[in-house]
C-alpha atoms as a PDB file:
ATOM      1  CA  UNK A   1      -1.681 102.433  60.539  1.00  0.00           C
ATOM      2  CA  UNK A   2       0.001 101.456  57.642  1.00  0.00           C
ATOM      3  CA  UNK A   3      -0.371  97.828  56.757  1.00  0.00           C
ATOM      4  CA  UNK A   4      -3.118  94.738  57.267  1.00  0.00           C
ATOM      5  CA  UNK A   5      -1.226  93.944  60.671  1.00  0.00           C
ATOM      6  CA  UNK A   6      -1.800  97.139  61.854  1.00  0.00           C
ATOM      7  CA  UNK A   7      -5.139  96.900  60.965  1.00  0.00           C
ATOM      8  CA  UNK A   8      -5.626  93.739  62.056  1.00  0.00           C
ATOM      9  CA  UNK A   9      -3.936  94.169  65.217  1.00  0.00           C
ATOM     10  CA  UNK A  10      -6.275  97.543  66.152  1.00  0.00           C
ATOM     11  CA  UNK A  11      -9.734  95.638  64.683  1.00  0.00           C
ATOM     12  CA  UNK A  12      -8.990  92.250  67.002  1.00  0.00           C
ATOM     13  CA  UNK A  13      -8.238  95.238  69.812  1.00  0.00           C
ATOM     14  CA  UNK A  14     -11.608  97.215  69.033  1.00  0.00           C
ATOM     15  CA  UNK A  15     -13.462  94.001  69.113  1.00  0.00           C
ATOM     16  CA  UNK A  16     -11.789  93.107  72.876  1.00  0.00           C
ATOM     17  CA  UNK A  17     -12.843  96.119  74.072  1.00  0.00           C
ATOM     18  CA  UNK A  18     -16.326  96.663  73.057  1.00  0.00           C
ATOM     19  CA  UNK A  19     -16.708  92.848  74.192  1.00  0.00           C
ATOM     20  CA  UNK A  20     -15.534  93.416  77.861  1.00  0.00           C
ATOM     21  CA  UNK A  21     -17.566  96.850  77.822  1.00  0.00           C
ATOM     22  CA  UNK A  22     -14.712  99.569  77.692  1.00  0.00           C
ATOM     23  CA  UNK A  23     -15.595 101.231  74.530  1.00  0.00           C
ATOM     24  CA  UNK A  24     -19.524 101.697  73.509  1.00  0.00           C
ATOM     25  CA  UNK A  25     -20.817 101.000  70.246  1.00  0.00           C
ATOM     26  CA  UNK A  26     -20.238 104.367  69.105  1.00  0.00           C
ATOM     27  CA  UNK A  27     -16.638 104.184  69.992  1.00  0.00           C
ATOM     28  CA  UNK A  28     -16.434 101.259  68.406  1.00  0.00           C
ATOM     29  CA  UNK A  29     -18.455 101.866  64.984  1.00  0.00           C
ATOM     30  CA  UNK A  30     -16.480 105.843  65.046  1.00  0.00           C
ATOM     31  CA  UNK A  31     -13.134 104.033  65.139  1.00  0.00           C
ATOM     32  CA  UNK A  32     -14.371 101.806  62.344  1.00  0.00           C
ATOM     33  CA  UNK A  33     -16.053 104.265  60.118  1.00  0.00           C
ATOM     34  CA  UNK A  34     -12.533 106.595  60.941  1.00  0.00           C
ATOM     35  CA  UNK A  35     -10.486 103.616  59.226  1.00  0.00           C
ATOM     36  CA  UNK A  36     -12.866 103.032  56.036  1.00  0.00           C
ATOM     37  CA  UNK A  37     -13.110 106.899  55.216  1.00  0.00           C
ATOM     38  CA  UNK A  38     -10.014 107.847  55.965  1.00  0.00           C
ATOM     39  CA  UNK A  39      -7.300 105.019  55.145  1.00  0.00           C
ATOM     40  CA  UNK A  40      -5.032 105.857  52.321  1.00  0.00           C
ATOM     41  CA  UNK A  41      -4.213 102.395  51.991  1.00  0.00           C
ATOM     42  CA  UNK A  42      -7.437  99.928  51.503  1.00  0.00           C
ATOM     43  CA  UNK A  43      -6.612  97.826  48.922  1.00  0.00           C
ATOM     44  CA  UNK A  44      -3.461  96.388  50.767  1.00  0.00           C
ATOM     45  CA  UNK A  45      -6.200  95.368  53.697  1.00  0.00           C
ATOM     46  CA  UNK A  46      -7.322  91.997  53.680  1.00  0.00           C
ATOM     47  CA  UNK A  47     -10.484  91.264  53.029  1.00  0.00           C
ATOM     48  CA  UNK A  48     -10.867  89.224  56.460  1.00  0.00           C
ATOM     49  CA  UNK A  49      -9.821  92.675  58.034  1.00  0.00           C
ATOM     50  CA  UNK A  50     -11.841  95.069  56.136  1.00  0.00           C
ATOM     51  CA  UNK A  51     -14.678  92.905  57.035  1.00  0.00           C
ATOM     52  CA  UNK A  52     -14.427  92.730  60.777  1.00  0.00           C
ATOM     53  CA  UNK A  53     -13.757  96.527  60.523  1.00  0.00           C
ATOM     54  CA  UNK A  54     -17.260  96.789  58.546  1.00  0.00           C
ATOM     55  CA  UNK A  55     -18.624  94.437  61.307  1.00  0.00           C
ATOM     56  CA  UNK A  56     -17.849  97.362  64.205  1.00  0.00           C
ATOM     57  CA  UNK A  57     -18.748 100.032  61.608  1.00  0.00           C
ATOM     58  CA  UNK A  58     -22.399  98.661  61.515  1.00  0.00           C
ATOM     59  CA  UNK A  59     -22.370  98.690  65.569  1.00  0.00           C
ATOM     60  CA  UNK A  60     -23.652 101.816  64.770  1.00  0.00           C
ATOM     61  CA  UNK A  61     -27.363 100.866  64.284  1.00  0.00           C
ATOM     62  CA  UNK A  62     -27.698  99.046  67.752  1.00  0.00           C
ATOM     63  CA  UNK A  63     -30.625  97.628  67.789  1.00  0.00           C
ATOM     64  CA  UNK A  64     -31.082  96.855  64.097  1.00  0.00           C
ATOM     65  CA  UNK A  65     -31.166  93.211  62.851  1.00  0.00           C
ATOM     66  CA  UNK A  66     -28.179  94.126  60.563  1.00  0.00           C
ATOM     67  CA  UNK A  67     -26.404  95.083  63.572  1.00  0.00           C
ATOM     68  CA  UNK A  68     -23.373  92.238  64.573  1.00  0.00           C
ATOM     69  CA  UNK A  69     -24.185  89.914  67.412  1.00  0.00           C
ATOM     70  CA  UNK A  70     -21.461  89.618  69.969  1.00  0.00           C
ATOM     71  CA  UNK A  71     -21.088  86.291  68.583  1.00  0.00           C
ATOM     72  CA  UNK A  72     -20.188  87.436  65.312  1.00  0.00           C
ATOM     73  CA  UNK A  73     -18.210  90.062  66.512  1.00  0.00           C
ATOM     74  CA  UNK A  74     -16.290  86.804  68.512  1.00  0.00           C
ATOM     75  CA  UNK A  75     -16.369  85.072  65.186  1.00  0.00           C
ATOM     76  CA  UNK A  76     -14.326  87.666  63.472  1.00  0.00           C
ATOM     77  CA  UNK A  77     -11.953  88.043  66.187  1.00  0.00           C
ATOM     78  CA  UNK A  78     -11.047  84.220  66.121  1.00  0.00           C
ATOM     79  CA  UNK A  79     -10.799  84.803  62.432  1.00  0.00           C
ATOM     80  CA  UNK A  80      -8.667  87.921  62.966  1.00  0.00           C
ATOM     81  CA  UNK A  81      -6.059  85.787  65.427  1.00  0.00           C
ATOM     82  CA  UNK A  82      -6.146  82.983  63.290  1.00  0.00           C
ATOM     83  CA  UNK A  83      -4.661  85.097  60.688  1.00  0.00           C
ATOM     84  CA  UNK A  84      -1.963  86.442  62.884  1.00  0.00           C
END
């Protein structure tokens, strides 16, 4: 991944699947935390993207009242297409 597209592309993805059930939170919050450690490029994210990609990170602490409803996790994915 190399630009916000990219990013926003794979994040509105991420958020599809966990929705309909085909990745588990962990999947979801390991492909998240993957992006925000890893990307050489975060400054050139937006900040709409980085923040749906923090919303799967904190799927991680299911269960928590931090952790992102799966009407936020809509919210952020209308965002996300909006943007598009």
């Amino acid at each position: 991944m190399t630009n916000t597209i990219d990013y926003r592309e794979s994040a509105i993805k991420k958020i599809e699947d966990y929705l309909k059930g085909a990745i588990t939170d962990t999947e979801a919050s390991d492909w998240a935390l993957d992006v925000l450690t890893k990307a050489k490029d975060l400054e050139k994210i937006s900040l709409s993207v980085l923040s749906a990609i923090q919303c799967l990170a904190d799927l991680h602490d299911a269960g928590k009242s931090w952790c992102p409803s799966q009407d936020e996790l809509r919210r952020w994915k209308a965002e996300l297409e909006k943007e598009s």
